[in-house]
PDB file of N, CA and C in Angstrom:
ATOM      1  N   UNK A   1       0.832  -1.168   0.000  1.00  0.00           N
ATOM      2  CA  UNK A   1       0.000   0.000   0.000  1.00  0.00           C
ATOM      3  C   UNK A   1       0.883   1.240   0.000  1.00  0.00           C
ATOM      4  N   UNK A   2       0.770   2.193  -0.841  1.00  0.00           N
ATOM      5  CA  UNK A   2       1.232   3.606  -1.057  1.00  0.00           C
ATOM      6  C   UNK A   2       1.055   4.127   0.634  1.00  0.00           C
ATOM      7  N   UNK A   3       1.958   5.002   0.464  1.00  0.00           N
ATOM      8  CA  UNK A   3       1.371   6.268   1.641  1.00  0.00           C
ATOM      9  C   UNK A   3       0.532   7.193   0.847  1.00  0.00           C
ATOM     10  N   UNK A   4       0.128   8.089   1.472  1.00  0.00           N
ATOM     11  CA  UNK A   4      -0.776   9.678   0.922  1.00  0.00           C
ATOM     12  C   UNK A   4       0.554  10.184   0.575  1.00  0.00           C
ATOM     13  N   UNK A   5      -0.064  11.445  -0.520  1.00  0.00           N
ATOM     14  CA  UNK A   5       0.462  11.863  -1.466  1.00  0.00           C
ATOM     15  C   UNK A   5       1.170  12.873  -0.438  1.00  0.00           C
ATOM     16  N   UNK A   6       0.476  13.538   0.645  1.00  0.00           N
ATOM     17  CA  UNK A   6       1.221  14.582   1.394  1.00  0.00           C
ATOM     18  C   UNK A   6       2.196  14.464   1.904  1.00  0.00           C
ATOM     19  N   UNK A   7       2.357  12.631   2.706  1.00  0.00           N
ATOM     20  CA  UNK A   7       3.146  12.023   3.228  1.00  0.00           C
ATOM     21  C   UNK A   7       4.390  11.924   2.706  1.00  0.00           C
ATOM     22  N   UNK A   8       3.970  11.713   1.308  1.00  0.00           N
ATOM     23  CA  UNK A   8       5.637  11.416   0.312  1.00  0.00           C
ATOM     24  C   UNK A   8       6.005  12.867   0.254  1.00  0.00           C
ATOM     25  N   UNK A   9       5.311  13.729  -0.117  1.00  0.00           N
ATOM     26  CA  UNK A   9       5.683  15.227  -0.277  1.00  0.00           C
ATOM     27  C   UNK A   9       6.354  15.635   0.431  1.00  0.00           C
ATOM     28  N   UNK A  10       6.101  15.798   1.976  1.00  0.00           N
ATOM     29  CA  UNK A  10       6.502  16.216   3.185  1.00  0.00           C
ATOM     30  C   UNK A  10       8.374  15.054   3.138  1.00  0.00           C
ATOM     31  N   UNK A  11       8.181  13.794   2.991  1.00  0.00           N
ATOM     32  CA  UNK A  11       9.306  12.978   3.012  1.00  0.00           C
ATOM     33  C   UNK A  11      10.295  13.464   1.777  1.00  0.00           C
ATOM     34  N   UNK A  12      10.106  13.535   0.765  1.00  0.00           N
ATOM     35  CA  UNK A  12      10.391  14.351   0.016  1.00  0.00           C
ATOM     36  C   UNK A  12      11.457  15.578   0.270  1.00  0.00           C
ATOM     37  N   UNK A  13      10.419  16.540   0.933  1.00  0.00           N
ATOM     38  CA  UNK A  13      10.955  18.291   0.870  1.00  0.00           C
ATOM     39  C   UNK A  13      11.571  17.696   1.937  1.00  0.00           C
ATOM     40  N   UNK A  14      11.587  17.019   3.004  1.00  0.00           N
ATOM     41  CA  UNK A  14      12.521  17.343   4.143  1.00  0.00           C
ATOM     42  C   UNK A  14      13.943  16.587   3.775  1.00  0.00           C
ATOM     43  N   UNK A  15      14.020  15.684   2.858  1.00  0.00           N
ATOM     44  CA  UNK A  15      15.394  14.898   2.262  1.00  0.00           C
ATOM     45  C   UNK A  15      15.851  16.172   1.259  1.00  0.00           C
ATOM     46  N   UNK A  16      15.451  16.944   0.739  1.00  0.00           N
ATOM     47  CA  UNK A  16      15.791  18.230  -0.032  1.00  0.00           C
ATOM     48  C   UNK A  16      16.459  18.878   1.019  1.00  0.00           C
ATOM     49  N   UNK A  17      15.841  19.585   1.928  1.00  0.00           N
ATOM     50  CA  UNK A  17      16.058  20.080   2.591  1.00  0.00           C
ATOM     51  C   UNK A  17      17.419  19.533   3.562  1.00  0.00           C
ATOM     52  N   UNK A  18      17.430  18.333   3.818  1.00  0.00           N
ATOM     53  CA  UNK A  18      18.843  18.256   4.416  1.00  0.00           C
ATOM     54  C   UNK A  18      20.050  17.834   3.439  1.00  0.00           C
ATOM     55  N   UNK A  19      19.355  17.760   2.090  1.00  0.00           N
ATOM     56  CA  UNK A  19      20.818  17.405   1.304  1.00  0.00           C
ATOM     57  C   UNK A  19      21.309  19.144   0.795  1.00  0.00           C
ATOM     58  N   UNK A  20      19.992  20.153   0.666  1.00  0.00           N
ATOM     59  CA  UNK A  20      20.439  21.442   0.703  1.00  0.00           C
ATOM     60  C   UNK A  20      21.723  21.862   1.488  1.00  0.00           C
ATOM     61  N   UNK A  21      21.376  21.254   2.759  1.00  0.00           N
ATOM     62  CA  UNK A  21      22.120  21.773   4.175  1.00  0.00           C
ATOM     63  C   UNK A  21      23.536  21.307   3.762  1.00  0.00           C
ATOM     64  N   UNK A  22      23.510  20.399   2.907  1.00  0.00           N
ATOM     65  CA  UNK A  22      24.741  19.719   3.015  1.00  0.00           C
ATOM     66  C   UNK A  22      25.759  20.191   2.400  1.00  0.00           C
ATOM     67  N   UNK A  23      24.848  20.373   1.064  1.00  0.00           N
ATOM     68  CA  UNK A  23      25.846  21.214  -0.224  1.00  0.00           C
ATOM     69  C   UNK A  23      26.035  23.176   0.018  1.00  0.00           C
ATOM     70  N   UNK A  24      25.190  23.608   1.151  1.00  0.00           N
ATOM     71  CA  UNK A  24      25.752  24.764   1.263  1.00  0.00           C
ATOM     72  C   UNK A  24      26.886  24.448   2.298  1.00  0.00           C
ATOM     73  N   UNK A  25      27.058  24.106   3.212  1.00  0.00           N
ATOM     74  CA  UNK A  25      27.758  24.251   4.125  1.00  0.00           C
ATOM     75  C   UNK A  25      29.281  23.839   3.715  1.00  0.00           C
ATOM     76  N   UNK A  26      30.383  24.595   4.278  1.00  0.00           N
ATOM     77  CA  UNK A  26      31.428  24.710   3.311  1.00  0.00           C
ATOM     78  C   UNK A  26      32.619  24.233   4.814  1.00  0.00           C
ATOM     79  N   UNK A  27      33.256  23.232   4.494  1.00  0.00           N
ATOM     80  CA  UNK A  27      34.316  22.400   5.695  1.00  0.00           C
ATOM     81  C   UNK A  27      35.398  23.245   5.102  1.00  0.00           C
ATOM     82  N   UNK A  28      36.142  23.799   5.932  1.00  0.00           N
ATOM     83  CA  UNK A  28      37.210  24.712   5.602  1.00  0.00           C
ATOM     84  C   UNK A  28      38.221  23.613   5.943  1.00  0.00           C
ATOM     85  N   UNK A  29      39.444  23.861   5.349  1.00  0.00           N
ATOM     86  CA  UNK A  29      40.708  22.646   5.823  1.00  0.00           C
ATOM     87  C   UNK A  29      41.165  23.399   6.974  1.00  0.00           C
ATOM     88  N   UNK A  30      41.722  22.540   7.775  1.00  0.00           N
ATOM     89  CA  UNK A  30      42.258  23.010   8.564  1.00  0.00           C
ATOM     90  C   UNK A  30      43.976  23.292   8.422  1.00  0.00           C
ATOM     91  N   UNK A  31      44.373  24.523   8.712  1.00  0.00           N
ATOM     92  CA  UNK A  31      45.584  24.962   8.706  1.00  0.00           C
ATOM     93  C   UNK A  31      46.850  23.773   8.910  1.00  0.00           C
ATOM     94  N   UNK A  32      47.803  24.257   8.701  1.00  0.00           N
ATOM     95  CA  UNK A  32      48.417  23.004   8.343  1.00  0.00           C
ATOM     96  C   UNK A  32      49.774  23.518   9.664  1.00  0.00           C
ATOM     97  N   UNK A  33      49.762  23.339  10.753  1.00  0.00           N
ATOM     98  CA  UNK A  33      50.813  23.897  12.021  1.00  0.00           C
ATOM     99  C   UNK A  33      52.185  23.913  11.454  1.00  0.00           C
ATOM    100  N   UNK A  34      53.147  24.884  12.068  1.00  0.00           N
ATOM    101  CA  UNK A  34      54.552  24.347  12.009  1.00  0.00           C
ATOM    102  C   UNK A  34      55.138  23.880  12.897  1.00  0.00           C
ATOM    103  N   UNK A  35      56.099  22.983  12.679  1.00  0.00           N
ATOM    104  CA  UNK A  35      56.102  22.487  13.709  1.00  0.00           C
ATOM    105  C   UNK A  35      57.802  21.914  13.883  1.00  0.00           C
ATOM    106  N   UNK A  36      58.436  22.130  14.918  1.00  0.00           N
ATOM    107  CA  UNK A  36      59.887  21.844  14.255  1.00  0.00           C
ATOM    108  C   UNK A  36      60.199  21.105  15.983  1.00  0.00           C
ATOM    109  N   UNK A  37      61.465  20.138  16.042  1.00  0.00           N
ATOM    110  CA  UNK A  37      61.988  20.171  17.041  1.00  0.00           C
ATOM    111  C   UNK A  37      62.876  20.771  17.542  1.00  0.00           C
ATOM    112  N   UNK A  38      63.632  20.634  18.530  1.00  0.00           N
ATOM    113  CA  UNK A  38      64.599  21.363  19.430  1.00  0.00           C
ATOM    114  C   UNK A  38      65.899  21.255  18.851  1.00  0.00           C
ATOM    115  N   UNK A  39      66.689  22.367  18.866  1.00  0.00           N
ATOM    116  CA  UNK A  39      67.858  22.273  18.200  1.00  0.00           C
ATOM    117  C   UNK A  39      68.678  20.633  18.697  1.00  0.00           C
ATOM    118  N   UNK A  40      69.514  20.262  17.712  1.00  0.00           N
ATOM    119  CA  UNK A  40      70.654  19.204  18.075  1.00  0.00           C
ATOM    120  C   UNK A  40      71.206  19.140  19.576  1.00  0.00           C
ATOM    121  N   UNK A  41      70.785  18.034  20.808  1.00  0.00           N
ATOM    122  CA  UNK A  41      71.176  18.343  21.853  1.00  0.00           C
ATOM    123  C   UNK A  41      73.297  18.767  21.629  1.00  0.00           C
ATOM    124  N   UNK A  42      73.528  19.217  22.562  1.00  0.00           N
ATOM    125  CA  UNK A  42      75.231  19.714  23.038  1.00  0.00           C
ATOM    126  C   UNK A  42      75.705  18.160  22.587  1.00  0.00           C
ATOM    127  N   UNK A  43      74.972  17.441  23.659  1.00  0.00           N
ATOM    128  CA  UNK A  43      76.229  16.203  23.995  1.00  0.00           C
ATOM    129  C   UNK A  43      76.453  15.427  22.089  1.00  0.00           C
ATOM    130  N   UNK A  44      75.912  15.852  21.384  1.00  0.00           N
ATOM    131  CA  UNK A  44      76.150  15.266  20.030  1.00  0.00           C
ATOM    132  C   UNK A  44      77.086  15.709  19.154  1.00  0.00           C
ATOM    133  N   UNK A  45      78.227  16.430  19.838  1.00  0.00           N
ATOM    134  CA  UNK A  45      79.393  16.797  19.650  1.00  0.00           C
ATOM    135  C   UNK A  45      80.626  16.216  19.374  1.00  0.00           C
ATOM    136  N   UNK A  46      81.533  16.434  18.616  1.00  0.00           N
ATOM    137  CA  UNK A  46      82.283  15.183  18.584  1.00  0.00           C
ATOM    138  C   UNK A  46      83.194  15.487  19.722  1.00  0.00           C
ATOM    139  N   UNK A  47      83.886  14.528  19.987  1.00  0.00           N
ATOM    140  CA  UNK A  47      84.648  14.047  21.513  1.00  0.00           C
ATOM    141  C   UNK A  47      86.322  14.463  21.417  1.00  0.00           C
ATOM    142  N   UNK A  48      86.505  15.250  21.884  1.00  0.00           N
ATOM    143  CA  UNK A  48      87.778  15.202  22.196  1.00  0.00           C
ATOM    144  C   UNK A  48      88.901  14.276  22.915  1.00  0.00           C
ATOM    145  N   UNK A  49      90.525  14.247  22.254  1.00  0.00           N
ATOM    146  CA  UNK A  49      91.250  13.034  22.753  1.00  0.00           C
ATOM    147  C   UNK A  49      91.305  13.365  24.246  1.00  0.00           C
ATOM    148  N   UNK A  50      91.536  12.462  25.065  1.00  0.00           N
ATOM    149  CA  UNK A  50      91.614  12.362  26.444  1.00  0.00           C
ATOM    150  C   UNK A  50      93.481  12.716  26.509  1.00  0.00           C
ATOM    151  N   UNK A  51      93.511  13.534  27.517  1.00  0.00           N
ATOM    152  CA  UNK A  51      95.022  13.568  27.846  1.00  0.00           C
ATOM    153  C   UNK A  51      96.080  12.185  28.432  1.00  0.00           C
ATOM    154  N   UNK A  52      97.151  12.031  27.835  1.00  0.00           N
ATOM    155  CA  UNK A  52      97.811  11.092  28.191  1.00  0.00           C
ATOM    156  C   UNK A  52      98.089  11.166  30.313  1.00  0.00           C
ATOM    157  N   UNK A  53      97.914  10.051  30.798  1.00  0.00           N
ATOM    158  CA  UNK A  53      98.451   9.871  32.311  1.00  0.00           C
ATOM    159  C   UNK A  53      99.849   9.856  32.351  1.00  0.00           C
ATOM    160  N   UNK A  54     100.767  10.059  33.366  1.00  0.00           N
ATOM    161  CA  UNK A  54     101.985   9.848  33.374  1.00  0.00           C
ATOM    162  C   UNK A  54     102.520   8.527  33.764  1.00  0.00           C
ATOM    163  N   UNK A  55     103.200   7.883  33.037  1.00  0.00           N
ATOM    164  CA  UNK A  55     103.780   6.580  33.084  1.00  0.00           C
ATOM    165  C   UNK A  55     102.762   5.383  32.291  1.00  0.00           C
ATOM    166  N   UNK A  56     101.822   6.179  31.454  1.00  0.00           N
ATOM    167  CA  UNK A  56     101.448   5.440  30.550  1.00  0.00           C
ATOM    168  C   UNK A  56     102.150   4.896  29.396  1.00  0.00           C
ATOM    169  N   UNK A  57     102.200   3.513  28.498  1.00  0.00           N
ATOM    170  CA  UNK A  57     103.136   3.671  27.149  1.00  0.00           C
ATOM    171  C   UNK A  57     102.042   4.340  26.224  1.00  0.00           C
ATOM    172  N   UNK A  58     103.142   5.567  26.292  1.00  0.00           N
ATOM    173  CA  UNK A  58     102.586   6.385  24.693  1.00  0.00           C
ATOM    174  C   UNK A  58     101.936   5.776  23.426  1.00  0.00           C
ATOM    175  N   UNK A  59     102.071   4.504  23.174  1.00  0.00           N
ATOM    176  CA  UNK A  59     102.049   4.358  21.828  1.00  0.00           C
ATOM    177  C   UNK A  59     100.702   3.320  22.294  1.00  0.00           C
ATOM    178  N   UNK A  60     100.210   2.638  23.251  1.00  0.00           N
ATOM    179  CA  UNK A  60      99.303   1.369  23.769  1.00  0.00           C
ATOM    180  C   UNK A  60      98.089   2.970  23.876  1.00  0.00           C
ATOM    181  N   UNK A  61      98.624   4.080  24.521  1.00  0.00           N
ATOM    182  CA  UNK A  61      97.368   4.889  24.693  1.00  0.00           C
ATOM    183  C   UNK A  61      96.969   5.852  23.683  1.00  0.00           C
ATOM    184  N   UNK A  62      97.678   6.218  22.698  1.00  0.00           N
ATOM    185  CA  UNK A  62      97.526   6.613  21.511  1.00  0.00           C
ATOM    186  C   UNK A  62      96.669   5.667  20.552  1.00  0.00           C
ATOM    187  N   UNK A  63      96.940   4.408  20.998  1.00  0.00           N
ATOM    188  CA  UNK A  63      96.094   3.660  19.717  1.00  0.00           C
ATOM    189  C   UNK A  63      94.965   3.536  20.431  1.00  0.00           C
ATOM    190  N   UNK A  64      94.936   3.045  21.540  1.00  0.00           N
ATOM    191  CA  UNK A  64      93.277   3.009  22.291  1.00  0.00           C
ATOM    192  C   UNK A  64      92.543   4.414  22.219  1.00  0.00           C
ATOM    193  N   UNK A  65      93.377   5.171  22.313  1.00  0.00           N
ATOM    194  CA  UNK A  65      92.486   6.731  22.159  1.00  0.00           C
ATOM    195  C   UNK A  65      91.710   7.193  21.142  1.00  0.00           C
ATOM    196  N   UNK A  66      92.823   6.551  19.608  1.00  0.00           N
ATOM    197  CA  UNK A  66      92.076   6.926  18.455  1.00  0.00           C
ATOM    198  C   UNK A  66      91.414   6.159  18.300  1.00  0.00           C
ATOM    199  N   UNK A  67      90.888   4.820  18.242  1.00  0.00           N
ATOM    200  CA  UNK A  67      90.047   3.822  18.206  1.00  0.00           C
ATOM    201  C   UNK A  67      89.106   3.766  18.987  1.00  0.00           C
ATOM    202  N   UNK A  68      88.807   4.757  19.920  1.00  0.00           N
ATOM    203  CA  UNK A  68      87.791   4.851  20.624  1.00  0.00           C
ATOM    204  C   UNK A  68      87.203   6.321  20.752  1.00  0.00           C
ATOM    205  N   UNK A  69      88.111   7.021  20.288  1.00  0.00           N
ATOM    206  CA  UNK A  69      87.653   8.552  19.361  1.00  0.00           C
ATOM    207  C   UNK A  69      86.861   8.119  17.745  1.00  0.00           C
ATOM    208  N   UNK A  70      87.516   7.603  17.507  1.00  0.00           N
ATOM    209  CA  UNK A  70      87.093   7.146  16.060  1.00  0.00           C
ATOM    210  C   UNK A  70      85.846   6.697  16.095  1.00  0.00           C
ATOM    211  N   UNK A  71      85.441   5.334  16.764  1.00  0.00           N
ATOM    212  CA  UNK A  71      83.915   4.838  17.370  1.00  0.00           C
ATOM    213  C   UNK A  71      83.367   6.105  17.407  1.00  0.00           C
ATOM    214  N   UNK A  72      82.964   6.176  18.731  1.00  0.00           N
ATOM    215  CA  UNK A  72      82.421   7.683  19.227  1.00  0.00           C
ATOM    216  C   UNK A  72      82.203   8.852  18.338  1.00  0.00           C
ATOM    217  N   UNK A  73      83.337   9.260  17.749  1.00  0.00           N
ATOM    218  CA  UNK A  73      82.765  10.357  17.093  1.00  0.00           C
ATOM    219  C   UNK A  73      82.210   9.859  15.310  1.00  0.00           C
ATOM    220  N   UNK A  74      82.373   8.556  15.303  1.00  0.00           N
ATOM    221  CA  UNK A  74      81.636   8.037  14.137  1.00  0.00           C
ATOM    222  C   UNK A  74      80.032   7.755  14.522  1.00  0.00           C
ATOM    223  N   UNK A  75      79.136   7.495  15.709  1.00  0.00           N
ATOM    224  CA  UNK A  75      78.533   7.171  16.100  1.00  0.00           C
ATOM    225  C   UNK A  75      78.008   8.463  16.256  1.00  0.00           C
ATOM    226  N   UNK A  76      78.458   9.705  16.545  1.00  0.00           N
ATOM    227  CA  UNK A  76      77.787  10.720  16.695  1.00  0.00           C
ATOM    228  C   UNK A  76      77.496  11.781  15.736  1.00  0.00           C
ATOM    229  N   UNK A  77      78.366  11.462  14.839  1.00  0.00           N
ATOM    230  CA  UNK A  77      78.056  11.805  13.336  1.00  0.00           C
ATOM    231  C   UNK A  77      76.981  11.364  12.445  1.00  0.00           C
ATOM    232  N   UNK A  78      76.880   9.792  12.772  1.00  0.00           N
ATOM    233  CA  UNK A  78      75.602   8.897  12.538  1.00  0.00           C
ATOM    234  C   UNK A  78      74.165  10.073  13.328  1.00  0.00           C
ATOM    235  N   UNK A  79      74.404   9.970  14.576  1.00  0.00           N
ATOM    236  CA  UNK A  79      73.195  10.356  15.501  1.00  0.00           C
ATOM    237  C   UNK A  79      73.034  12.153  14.736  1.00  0.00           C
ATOM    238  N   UNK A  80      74.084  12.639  14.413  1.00  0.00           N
ATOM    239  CA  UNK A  80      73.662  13.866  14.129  1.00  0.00           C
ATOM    240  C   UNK A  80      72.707  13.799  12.713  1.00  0.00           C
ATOM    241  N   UNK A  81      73.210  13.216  11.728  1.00  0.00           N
ATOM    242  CA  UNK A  81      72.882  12.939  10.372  1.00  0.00           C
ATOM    243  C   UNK A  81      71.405  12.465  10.846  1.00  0.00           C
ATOM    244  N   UNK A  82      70.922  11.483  11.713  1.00  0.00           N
ATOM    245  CA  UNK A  82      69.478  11.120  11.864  1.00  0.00           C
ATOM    246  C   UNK A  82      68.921  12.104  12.444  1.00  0.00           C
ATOM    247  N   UNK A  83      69.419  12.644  13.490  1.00  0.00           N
ATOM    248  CA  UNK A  83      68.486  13.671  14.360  1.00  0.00           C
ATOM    249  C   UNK A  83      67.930  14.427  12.968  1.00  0.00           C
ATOM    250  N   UNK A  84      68.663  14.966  12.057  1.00  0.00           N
ATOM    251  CA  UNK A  84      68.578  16.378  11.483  1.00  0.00           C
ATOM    252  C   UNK A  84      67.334  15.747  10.293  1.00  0.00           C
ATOM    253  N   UNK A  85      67.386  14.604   9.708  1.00  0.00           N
ATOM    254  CA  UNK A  85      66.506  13.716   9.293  1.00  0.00           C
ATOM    255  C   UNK A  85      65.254  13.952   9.557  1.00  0.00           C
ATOM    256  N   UNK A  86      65.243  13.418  11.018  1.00  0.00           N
ATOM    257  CA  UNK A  86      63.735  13.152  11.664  1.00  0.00           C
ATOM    258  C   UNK A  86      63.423  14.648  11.802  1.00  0.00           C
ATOM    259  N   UNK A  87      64.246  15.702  11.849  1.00  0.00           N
ATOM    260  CA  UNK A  87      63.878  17.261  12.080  1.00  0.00           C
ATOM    261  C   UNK A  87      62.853  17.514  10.785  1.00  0.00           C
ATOM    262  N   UNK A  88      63.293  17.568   9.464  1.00  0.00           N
ATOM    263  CA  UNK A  88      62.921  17.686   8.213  1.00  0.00           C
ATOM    264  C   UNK A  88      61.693  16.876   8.130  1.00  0.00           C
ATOM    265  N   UNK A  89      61.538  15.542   8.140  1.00  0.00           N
ATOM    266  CA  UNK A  89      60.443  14.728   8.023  1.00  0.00           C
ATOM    267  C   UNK A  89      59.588  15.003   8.891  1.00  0.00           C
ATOM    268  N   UNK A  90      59.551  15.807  10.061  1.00  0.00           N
ATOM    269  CA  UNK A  90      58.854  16.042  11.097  1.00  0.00           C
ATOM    270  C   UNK A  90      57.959  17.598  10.961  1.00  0.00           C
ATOM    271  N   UNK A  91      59.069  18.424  10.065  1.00  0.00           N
ATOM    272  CA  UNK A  91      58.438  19.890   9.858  1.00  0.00           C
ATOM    273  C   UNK A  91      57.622  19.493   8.806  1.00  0.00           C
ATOM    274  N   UNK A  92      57.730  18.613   7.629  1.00  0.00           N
ATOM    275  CA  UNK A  92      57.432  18.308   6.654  1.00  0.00           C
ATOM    276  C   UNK A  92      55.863  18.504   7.002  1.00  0.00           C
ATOM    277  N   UNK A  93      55.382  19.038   5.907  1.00  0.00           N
ATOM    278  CA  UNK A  93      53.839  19.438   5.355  1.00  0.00           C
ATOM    279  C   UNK A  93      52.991  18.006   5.709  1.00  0.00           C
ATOM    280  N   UNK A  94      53.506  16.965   5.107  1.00  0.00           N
ATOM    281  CA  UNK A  94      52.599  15.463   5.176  1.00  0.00           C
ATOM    282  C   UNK A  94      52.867  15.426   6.533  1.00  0.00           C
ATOM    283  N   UNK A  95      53.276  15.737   7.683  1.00  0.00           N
ATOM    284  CA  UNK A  95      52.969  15.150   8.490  1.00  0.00           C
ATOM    285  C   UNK A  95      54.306  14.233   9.305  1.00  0.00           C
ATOM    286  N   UNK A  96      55.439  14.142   8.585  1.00  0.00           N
ATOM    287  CA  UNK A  96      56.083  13.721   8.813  1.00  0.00           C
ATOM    288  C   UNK A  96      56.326  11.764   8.088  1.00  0.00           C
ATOM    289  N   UNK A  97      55.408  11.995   7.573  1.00  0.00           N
ATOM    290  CA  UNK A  97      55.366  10.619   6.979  1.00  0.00           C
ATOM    291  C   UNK A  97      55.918  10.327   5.433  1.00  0.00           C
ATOM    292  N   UNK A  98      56.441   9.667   5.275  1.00  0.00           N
ATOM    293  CA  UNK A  98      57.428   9.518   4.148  1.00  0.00           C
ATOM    294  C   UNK A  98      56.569   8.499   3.032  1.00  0.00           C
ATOM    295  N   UNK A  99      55.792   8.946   1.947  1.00  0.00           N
ATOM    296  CA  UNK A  99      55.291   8.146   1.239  1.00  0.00           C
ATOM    297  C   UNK A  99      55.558   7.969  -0.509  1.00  0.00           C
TER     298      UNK A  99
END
């Protein structure tokens, strides 16, 4: 069985009426933040040689020094190169996401 003709009418204008609502109303984007992190902490500096002790052999603490300067400040060269990375991908417009 049909409904009355007023019934559909009324069902009708009021589905008009909220698809009206729909197509005026205007979603603005939302602004897009900036957003950056904190400069490179200090300690990501490279390392200076340690001073020789007295009655050390010169040549046993010279090689442990540079070989463990070398590590270290290779490792913090690494950490600087990523920090500055994740800085960029992070200010980045997308969001920080790499696609």
């Amino acid at each position: 069985m049909k409904a009355p003709l007023p019934s559909r009418l009324l069902t009708a204008g009021l589905l008009l009426m909220t698809c009206a609502a729909c197509a005026n109303s205007r979603v603005e984007p939302t602004p897009v933040l900036a957003r950056s992190l904190p400069p490179i902490p200090s300690y990501v500096a490279p390392v200076k040689a340690p001073e020789p002790t007295v009655g050390a052999d010169p040549k046993v603490f010279a090689g442990q020094a540079l070989v463990a300067l070398d590590k270290a400040n290779g490792r913090l060269v690494s950490t600087r190169a990523w920090y500055e990375g994740v800085a960029q991908d992070y200010a980045a417009a997308t969001g920080g996401l790499r696609r």
